[in-house]
Structure formats: structure tokens, C-alpha cells
C-alpha atoms as a PDB file:
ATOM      1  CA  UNK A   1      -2.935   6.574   0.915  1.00  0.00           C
ATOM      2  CA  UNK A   2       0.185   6.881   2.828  1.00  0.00           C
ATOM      3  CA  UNK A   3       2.233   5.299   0.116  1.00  0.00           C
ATOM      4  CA  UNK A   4       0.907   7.782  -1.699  1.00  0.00           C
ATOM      5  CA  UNK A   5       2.026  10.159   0.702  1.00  0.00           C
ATOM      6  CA  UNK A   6      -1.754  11.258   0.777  1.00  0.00           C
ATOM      7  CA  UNK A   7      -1.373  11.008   4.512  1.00  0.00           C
ATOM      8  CA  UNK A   8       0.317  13.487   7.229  1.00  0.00           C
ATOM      9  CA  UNK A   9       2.459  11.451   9.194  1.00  0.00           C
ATOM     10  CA  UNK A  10       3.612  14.350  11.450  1.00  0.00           C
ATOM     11  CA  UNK A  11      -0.221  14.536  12.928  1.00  0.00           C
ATOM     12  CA  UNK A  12      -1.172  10.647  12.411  1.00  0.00           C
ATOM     13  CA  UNK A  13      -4.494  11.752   9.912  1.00  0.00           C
ATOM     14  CA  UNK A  14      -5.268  11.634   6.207  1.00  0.00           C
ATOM     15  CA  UNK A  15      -6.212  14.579   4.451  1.00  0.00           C
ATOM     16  CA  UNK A  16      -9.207  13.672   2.942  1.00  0.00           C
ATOM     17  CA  UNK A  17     -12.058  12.114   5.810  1.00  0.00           C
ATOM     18  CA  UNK A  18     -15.345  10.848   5.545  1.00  0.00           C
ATOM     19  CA  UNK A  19     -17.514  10.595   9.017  1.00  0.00           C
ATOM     20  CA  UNK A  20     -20.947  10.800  10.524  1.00  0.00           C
ATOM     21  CA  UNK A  21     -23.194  12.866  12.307  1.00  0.00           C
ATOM     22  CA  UNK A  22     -25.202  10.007  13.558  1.00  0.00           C
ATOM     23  CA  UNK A  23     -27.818  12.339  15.548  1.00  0.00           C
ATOM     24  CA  UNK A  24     -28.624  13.803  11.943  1.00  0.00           C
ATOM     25  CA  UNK A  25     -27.800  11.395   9.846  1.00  0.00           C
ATOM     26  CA  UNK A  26     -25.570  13.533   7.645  1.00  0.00           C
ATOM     27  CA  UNK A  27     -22.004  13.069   6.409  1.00  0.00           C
ATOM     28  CA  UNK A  28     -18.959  14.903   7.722  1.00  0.00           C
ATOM     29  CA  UNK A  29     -16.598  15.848   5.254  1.00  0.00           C
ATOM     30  CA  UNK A  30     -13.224  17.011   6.239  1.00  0.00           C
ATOM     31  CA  UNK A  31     -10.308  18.418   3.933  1.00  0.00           C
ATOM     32  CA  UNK A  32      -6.919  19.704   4.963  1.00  0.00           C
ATOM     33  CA  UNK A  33      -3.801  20.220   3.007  1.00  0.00           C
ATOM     34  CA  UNK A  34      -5.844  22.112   0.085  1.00  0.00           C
ATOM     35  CA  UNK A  35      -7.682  18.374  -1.177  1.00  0.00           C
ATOM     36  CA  UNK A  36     -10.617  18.883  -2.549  1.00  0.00           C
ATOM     37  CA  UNK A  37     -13.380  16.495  -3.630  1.00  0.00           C
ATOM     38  CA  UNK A  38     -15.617  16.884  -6.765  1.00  0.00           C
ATOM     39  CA  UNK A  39     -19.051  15.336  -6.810  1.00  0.00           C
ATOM     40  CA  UNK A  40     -20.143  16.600  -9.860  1.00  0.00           C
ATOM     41  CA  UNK A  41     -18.415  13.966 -11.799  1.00  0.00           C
ATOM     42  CA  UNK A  42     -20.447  11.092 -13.131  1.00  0.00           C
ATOM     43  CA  UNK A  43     -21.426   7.729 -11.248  1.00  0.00           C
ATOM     44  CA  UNK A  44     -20.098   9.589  -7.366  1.00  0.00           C
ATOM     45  CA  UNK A  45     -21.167   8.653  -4.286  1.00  0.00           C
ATOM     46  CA  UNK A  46     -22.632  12.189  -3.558  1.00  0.00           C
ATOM     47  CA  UNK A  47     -26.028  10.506  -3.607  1.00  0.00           C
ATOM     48  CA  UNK A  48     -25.103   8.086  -1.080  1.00  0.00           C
ATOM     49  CA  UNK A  49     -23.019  10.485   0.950  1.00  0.00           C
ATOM     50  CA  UNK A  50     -26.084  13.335   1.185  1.00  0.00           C
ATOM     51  CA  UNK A  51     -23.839  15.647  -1.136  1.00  0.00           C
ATOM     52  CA  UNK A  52     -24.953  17.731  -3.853  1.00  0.00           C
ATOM     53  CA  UNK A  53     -23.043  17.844  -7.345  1.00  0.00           C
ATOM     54  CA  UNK A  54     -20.166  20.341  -6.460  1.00  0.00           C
ATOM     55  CA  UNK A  55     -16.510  20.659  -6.119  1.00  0.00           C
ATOM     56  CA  UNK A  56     -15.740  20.915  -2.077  1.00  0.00           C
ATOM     57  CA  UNK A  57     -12.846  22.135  -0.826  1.00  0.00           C
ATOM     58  CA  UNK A  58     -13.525  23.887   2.554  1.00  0.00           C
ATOM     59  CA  UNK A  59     -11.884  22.491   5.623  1.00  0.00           C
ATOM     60  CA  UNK A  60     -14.891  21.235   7.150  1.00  0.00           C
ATOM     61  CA  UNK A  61     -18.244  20.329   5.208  1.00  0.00           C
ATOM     62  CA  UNK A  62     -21.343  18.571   5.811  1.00  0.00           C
ATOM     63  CA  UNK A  63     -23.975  17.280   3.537  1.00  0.00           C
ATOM     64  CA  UNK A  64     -27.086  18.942   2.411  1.00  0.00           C
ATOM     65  CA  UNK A  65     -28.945  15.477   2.244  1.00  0.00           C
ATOM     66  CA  UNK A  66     -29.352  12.837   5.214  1.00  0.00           C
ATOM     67  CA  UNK A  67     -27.244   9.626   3.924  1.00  0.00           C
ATOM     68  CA  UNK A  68     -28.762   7.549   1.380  1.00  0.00           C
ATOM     69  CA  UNK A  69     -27.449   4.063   2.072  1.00  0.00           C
ATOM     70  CA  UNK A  70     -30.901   2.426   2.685  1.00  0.00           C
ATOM     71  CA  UNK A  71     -30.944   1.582  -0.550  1.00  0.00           C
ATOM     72  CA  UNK A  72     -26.988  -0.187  -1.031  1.00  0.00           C
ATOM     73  CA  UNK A  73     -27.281  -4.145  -1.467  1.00  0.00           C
ATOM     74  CA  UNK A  74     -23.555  -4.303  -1.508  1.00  0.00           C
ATOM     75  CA  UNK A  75     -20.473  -2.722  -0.895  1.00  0.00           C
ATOM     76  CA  UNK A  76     -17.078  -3.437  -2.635  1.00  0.00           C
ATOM     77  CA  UNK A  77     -13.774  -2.371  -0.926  1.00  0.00           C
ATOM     78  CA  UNK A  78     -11.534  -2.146  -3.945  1.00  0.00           C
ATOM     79  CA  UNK A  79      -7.508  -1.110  -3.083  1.00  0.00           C
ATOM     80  CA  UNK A  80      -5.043  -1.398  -6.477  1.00  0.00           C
ATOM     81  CA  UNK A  81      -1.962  -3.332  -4.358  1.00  0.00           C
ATOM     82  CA  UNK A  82      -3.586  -6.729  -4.031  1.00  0.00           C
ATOM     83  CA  UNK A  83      -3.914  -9.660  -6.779  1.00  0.00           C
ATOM     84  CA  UNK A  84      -5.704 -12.856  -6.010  1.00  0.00           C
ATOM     85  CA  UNK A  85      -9.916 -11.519  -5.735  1.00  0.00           C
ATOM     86  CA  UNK A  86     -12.413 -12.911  -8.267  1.00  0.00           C
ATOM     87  CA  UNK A  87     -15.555 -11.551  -8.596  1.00  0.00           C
ATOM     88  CA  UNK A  88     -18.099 -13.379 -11.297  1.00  0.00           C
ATOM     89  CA  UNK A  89     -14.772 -15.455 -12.030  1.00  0.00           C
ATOM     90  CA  UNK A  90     -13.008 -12.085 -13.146  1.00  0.00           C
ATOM     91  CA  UNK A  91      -9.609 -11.109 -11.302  1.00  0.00           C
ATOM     92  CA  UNK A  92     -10.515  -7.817  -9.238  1.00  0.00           C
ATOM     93  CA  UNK A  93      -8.827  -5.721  -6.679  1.00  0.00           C
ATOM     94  CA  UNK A  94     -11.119  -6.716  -3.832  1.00  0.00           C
ATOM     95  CA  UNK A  95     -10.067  -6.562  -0.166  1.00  0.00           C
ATOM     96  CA  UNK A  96     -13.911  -6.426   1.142  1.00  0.00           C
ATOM     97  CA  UNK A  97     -17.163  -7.000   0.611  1.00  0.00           C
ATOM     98  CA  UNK A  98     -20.312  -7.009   2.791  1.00  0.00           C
ATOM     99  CA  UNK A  99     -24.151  -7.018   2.181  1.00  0.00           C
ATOM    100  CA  UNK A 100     -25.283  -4.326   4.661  1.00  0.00           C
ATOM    101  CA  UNK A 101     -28.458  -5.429   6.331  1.00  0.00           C
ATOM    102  CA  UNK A 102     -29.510  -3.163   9.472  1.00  0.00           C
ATOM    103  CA  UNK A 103     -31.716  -0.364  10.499  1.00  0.00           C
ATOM    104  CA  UNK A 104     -31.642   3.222   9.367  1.00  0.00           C
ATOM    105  CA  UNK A 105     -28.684   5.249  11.284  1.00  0.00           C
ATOM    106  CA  UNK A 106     -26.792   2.404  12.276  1.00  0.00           C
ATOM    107  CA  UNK A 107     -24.968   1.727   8.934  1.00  0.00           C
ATOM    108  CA  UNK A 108     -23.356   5.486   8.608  1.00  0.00           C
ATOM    109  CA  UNK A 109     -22.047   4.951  12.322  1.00  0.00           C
ATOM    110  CA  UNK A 110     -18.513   4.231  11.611  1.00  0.00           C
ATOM    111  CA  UNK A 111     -15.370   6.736  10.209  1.00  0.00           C
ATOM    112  CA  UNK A 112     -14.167   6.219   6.965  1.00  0.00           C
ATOM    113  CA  UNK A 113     -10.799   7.698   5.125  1.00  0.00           C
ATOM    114  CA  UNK A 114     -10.826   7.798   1.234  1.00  0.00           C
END
């Protein structure tokens, strides 16, 4: 994202952050720099996330749902500036991948930055 210049180096944040609300079990979304983020597109992790199917572009948003990761056997961390992944003996752009295997609340306890 910072390549991209998707990031605001002046203030050391990106513009587009995903956290938790671990006491509710929601998802934080928060925007700056006039992103927005559309869940209404096909095959989205608004399910996941606890969003419905809209465009967001407020500064601060949380879900309407509780997070739905319960039911996630795996998770793929894909990034387009690495070579050398196979997955099923297919080249793929994978830096990560975990099977997440722990009780509800504790999986949505971390920050993440798309």
C-alpha cells in the first residue's frame, strides 16, 4: 500500500483500516482521505467482516453483524510483489497462510490494514 502511495506517510497510517471491537465482536472500519469500500460487489468479505452489502465511505464505521469467522477453515494472505508460492502445485502470490483454530472472540482480536 505505500508503494502505492495508499498510505499517509506524514501521520504513519493507511487510509483504509480494518479493526475490532472485541467486547462486541464487531468490526471497525475506518476511512480517511475520501477511500471508500464497496461490499456490495460479489464474493466480499462483508459476510465475514459483519457488513451489509453497501458502499461505505464515512470516516468511521462499524458493522451491523458480529464477525462471522467461526466458520473460515483457512486464510490466504495474497500480496502481487512476490514470485516463488505454490498452492495445489500452481504458482500463487502467497505470503501467508494459517488454519485458524480457536474460540469465538479471540480470532477478530488483532488490527488489520487492507
Amino acid at each position: 500500500m505505500r508503494t502505492n502511495h495508499h498510505y499517509d506517510d506524514e501521520n504513519d497510517k493507511y487510509f483504509i483500516s480494518v479493526s475490532t471491537n472485541s467486547s462486541t465482536l464487531i468490526t471497525v472500519l475506518t476511512l480517511s482521505n475520501g477511500y471508500q469500500v464497496d461490499f456490495g460487489l460479489p464474493n466480499s468479505m462483508r459476510h465475514i467482516l459483519g457488513f451489509n452489502s453497501a458502499v461505505y465511505t464515512t470516516n468511521y464505521q462499524e458493522s451491523e453483524n458480529v464477525v462471522n469467522i467461526m466458520n473460515i477453515n483457512s486464510i490466504l494472505v495474497n500480496i502481487d510483489i512476490i514470485t516463488g508460492s505454490y498452492i495445489s502445485g500452481r504458482m500463487q502470490p502467497v505470503i501467508y497462510s494459517f488454519f485458524p483454530n480457536v474460540s469465538p472472540g479471540y480470532k477478530i482480536g488483532r488490527n488489520c490494514h487492507i
